[in-house]
N, C-alpha and C. Protein backbone atom coordinates (compact mmCIF):
# COMPACT_ATOMS: atom_id res chain seq x y z
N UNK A 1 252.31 134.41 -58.50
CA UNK A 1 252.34 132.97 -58.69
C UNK A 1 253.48 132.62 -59.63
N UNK A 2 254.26 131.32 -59.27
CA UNK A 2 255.54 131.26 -59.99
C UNK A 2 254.74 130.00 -60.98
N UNK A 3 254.82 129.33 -60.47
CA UNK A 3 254.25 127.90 -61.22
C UNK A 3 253.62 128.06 -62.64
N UNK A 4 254.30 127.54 -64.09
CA UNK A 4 254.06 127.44 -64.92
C UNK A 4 253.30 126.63 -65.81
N UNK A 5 252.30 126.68 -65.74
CA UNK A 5 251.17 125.01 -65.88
C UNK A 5 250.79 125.16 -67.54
N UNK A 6 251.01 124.95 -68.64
CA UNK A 6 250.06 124.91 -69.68
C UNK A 6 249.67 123.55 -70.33
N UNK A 7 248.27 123.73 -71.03
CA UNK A 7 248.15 122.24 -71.52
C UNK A 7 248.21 122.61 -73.06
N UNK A 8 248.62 121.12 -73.68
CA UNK A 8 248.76 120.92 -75.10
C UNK A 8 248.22 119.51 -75.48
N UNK A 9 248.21 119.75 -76.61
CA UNK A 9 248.04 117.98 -77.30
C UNK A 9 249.12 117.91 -77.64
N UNK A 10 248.90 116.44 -77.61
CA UNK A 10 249.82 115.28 -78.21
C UNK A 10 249.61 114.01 -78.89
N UNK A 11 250.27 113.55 -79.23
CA UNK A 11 250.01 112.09 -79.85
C UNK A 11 250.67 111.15 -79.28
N UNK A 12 250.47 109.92 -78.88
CA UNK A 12 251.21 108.78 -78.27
C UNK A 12 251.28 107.92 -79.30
N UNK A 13 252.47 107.42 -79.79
CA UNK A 13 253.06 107.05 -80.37
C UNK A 13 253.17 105.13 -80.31
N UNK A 14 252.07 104.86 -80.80
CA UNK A 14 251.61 102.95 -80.59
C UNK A 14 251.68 102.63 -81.63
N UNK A 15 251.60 100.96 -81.97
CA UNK A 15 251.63 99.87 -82.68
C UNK A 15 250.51 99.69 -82.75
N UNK A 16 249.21 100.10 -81.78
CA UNK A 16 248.08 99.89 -82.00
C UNK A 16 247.00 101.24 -82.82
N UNK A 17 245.99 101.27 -83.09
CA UNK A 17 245.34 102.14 -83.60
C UNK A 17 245.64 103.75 -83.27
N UNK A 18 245.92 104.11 -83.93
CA UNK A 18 246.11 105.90 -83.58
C UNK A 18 245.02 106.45 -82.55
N UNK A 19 245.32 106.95 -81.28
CA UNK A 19 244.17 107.39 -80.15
C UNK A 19 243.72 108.70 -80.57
N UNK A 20 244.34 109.40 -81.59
CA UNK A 20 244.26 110.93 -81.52
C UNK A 20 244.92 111.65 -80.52
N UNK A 21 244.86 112.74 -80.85
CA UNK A 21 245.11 113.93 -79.66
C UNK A 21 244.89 113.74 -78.45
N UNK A 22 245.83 113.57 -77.26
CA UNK A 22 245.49 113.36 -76.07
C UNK A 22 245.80 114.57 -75.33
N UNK A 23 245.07 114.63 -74.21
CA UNK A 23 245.48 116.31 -73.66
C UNK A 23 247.19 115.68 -72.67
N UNK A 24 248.32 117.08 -72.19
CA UNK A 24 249.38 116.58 -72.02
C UNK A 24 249.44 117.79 -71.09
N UNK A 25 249.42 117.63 -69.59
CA UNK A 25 250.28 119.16 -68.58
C UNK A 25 251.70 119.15 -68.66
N UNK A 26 251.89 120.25 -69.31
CA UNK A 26 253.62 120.59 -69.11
C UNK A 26 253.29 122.10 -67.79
N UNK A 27 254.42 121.73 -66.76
CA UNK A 27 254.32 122.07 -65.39
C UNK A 27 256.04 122.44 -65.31
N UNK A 28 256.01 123.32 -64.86
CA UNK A 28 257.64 123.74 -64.42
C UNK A 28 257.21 125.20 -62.95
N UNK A 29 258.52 124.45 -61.91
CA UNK A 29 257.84 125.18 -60.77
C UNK A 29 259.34 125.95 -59.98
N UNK A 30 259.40 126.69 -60.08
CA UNK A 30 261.04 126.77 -59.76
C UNK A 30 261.02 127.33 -58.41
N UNK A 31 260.23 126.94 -57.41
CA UNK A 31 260.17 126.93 -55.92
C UNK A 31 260.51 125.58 -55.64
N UNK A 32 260.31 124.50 -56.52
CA UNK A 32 260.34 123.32 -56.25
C UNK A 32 261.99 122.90 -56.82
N UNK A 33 261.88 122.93 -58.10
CA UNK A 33 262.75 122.17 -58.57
C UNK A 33 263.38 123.54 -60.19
N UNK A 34 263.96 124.41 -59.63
CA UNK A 34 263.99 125.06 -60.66
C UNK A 34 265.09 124.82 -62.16
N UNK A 35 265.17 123.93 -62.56
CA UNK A 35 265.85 123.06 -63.29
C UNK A 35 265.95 122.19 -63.70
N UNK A 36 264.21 121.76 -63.69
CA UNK A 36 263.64 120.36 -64.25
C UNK A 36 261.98 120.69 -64.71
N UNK A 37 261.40 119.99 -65.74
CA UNK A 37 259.84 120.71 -65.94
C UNK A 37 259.15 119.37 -65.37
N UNK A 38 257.94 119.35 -65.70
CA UNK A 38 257.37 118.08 -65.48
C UNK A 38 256.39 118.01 -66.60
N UNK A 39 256.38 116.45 -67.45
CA UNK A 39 254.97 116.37 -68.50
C UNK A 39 253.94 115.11 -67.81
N UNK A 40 253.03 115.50 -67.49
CA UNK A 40 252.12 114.98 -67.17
C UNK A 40 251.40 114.51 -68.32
N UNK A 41 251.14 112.94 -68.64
CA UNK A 41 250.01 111.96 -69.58
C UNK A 41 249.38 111.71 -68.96
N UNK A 42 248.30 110.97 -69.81
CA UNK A 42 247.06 111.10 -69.65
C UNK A 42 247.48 109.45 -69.00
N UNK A 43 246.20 109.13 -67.42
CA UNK A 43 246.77 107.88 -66.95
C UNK A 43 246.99 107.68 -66.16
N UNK A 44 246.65 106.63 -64.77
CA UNK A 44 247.78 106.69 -63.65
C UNK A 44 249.29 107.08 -63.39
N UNK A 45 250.24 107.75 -62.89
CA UNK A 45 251.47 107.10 -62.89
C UNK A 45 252.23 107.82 -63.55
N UNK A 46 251.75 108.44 -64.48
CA UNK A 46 252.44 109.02 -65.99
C UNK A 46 252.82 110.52 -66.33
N UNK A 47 253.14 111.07 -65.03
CA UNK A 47 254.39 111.74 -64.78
C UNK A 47 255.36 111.87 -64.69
N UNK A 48 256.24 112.73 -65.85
CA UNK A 48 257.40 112.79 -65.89
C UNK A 48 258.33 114.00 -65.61
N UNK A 49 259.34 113.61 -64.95
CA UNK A 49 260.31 115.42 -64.67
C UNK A 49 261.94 114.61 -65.26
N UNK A 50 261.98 115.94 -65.92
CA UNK A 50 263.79 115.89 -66.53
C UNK A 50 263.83 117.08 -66.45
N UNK A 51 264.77 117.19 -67.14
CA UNK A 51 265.80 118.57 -67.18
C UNK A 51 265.30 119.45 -68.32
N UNK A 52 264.85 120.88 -67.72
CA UNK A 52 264.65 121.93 -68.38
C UNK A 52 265.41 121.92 -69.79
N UNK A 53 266.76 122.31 -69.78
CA UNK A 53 267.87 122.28 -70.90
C UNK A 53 267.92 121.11 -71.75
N UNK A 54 267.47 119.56 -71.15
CA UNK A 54 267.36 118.64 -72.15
C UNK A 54 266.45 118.87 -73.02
N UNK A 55 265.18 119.65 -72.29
CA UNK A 55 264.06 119.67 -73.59
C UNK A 55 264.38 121.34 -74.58
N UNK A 56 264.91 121.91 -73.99
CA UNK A 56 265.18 122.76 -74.78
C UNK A 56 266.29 122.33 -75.72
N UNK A 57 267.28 121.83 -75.41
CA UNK A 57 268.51 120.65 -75.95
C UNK A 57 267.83 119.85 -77.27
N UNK A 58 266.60 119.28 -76.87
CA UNK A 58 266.43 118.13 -77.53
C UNK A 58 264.99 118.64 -78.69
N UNK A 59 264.81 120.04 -78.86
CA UNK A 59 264.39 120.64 -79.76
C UNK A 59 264.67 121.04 -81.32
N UNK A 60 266.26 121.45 -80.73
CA UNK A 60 267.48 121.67 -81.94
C UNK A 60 268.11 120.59 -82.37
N UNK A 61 268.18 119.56 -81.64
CA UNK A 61 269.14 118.34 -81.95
C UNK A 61 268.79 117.32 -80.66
N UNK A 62 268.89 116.12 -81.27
CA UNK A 62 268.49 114.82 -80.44
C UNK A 62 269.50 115.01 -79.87
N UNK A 63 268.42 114.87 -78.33
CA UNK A 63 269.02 114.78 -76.79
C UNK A 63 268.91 113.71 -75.59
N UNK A 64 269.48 113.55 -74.72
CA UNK A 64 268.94 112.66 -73.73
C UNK A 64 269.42 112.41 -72.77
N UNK A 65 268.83 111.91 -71.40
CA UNK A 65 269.71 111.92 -70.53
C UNK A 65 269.06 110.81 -69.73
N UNK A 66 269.60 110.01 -68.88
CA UNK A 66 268.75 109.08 -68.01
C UNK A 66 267.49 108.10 -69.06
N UNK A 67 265.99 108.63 -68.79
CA UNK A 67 265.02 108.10 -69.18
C UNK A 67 264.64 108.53 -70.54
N UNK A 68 265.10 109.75 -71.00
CA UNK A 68 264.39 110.78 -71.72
C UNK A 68 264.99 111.05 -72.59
N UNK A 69 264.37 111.16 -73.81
CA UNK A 69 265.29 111.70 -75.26
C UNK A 69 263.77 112.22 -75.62
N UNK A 70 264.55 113.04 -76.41
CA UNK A 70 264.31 114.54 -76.90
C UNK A 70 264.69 115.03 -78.55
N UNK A 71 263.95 114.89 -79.46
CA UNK A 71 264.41 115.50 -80.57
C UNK A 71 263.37 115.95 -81.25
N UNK A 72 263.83 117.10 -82.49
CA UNK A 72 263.07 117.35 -83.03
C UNK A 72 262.50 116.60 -84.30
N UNK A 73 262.02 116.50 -85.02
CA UNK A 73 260.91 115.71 -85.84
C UNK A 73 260.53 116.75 -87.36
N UNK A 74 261.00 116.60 -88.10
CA UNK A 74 260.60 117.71 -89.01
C UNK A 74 260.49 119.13 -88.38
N UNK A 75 260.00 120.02 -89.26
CA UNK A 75 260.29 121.37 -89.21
C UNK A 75 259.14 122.16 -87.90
N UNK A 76 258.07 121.09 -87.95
CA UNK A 76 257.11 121.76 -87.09
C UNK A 76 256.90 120.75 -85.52
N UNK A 77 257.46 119.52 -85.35
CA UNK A 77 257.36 119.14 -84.26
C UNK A 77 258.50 118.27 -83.80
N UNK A 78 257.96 117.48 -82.52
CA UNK A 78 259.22 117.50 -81.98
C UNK A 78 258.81 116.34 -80.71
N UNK A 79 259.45 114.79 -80.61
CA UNK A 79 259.44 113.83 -80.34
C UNK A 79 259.80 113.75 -78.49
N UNK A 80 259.27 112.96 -78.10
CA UNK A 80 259.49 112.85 -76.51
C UNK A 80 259.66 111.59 -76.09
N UNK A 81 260.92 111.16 -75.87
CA UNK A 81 260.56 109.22 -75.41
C UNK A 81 261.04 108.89 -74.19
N UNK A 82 259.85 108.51 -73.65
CA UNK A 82 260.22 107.73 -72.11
C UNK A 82 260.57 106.26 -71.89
N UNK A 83 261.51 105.87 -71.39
CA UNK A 83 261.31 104.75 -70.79
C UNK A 83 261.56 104.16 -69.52
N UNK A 84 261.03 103.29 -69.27
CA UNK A 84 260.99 102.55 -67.58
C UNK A 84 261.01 101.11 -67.52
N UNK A 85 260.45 101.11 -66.35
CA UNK A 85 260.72 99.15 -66.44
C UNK A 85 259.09 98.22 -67.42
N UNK A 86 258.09 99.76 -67.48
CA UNK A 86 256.88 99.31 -67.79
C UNK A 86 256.75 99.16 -69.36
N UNK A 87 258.30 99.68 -70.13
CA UNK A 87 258.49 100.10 -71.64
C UNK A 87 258.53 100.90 -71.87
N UNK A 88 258.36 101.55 -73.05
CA UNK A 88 258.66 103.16 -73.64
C UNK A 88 257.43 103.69 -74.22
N UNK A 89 257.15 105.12 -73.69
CA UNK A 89 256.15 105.74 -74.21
C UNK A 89 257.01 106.88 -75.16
N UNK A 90 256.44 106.89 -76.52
CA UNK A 90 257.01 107.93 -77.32
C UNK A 90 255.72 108.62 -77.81
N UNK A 91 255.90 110.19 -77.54
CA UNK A 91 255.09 111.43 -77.53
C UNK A 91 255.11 112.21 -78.70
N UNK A 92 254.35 113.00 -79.56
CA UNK A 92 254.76 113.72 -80.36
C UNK A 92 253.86 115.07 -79.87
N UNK A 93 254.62 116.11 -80.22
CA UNK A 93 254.25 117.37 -80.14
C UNK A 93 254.18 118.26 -80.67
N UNK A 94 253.54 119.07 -81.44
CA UNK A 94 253.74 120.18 -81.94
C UNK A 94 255.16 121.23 -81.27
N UNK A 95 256.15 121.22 -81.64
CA UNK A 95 257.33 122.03 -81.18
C UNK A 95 256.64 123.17 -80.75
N UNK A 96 255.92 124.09 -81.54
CA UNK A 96 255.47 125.25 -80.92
C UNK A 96 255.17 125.48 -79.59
N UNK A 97 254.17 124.57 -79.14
CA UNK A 97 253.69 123.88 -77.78
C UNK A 97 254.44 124.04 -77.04
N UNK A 98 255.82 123.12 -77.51
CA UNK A 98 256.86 122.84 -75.98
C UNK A 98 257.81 124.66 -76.53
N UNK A 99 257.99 124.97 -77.45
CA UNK A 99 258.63 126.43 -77.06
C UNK A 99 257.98 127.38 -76.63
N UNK A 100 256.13 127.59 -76.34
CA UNK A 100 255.68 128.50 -75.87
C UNK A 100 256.10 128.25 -74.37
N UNK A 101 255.89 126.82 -73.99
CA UNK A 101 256.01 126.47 -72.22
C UNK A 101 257.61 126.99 -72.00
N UNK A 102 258.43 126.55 -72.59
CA UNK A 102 259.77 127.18 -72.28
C UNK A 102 260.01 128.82 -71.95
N UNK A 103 259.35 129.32 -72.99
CA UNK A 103 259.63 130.83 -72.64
C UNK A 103 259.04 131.18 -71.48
N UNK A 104 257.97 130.78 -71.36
CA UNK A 104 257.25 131.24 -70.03
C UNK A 104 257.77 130.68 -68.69
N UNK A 105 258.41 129.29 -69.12
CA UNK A 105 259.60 128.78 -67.54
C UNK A 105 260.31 130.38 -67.31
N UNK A 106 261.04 130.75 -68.15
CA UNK A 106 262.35 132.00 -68.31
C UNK A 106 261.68 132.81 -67.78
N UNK A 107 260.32 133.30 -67.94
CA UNK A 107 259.73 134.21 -67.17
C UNK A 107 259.29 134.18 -65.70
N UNK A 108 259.20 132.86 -65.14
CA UNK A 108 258.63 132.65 -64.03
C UNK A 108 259.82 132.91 -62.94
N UNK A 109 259.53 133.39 -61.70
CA UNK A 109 260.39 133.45 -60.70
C UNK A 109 260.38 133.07 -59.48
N UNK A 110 260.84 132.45 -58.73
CA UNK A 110 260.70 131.90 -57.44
C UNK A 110 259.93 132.87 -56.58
N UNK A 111 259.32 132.64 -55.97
CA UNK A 111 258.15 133.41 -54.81
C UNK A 111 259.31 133.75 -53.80
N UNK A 112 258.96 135.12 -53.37
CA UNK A 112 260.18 136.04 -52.93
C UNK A 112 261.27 136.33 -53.32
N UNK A 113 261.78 136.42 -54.64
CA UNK A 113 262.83 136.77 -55.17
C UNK A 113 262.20 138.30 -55.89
């Protein structure tokens, strides 16, 4: 099996009352799209795919491309912001989180290779 699925928390980032920890699928499939991950929120609709290298990019130093920026946040986490025509959702993450899912993309391999 190639498909890289793990879940993490996160925090969504509002003007309104803090929700807590929300659960978050980070998904990277490289039969599909091997050069983009996907983060799945909690929600209708609220799937997202960018670029592998932006989030690894946007770990070390604020990144972005299209919809998506990417930076890190102090020493232990590390910021995610979407936007669309519906507004901007901004994510926080424990960095650890998004570098365990990365290493394990590097490990995964397309089915028949």
């Amino acid at each position: 099996m190639s498909v890289v699925e793990q879940y993490a928390r996160a925090h969504i980032v509002t003007d309104e009352e803090d929700p807590g920890a929300v659960p978050v699928v980070l998904r990277y499939d490289p039969d599909t799209d091997p050069r983009s991950v996907r983060v799945g929120l909690p929600g209708p609709h609220h799937e997202w795919t960018f670029s592998r290298a932006l989030l690894e990019r946007g770990l070390r130093t604020p990144a972005e491309s299209g919809d998506v920026r990417v930076w890190p946040c102090g020493r232990v986490q590390a910021v995610v912001e979407f936007h669309s025509a519906h507004g901007v959702e901004v994510v926080q993450f424990e960095s650890k989180a998004l570098l365990r899912f990365l290493r394990r993309t590097y490990t995964a391999e397309p089915v028949g290779s």
